[in-house]
Protein backbone atom coordinates (compact mmCIF):
# COMPACT_ATOMS: atom_id res chain seq x y z
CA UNK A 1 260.07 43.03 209.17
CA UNK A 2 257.95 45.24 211.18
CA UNK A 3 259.23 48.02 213.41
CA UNK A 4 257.93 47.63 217.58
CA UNK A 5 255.61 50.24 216.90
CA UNK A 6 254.32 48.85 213.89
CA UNK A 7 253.40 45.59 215.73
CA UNK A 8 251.79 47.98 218.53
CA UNK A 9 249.83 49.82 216.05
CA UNK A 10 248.54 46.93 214.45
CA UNK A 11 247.84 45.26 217.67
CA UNK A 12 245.80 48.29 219.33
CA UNK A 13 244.10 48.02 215.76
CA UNK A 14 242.90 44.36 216.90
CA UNK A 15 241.82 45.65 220.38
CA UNK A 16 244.46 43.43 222.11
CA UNK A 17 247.67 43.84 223.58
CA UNK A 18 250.96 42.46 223.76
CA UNK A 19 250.58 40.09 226.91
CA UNK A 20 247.10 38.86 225.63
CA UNK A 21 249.05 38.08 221.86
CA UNK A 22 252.09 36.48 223.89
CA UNK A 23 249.62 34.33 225.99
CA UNK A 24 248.09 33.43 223.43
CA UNK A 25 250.43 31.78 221.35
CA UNK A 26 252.52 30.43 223.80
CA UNK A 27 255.11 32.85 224.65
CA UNK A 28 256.40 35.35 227.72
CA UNK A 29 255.67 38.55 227.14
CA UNK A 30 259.37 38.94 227.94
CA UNK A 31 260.35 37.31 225.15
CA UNK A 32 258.17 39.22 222.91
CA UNK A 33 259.35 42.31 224.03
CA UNK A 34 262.78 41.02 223.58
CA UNK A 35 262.43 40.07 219.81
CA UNK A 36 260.38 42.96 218.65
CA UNK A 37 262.85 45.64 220.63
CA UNK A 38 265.99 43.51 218.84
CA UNK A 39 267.81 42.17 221.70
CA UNK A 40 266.97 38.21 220.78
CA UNK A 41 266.34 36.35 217.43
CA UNK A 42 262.54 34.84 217.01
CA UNK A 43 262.94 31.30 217.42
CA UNK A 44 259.93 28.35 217.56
């Protein structure tokens, strides 16, 4: 699994950030930051 600042480095890499990824595919940018930071399990 990728580290938060893997998944920031890789985003910034695709010229887009975390609230245009979350939007994107259908999820708060709350809960993204939860997940990738540890504090909740990714669940679809």
């Amino acid at each position: 699994m990728k580290s938060l600042e893997q998944v920031r480095k890789d985003l910034d890499r695709q010229g887009i950030t975390m609230v245009d990824w979350a939007k994107k595919h259908g999820y708060s940018y709350q809960s993204v930051q939860r997940v990738l930071s540890g504090h909740a399990a990714c669940k679809r």
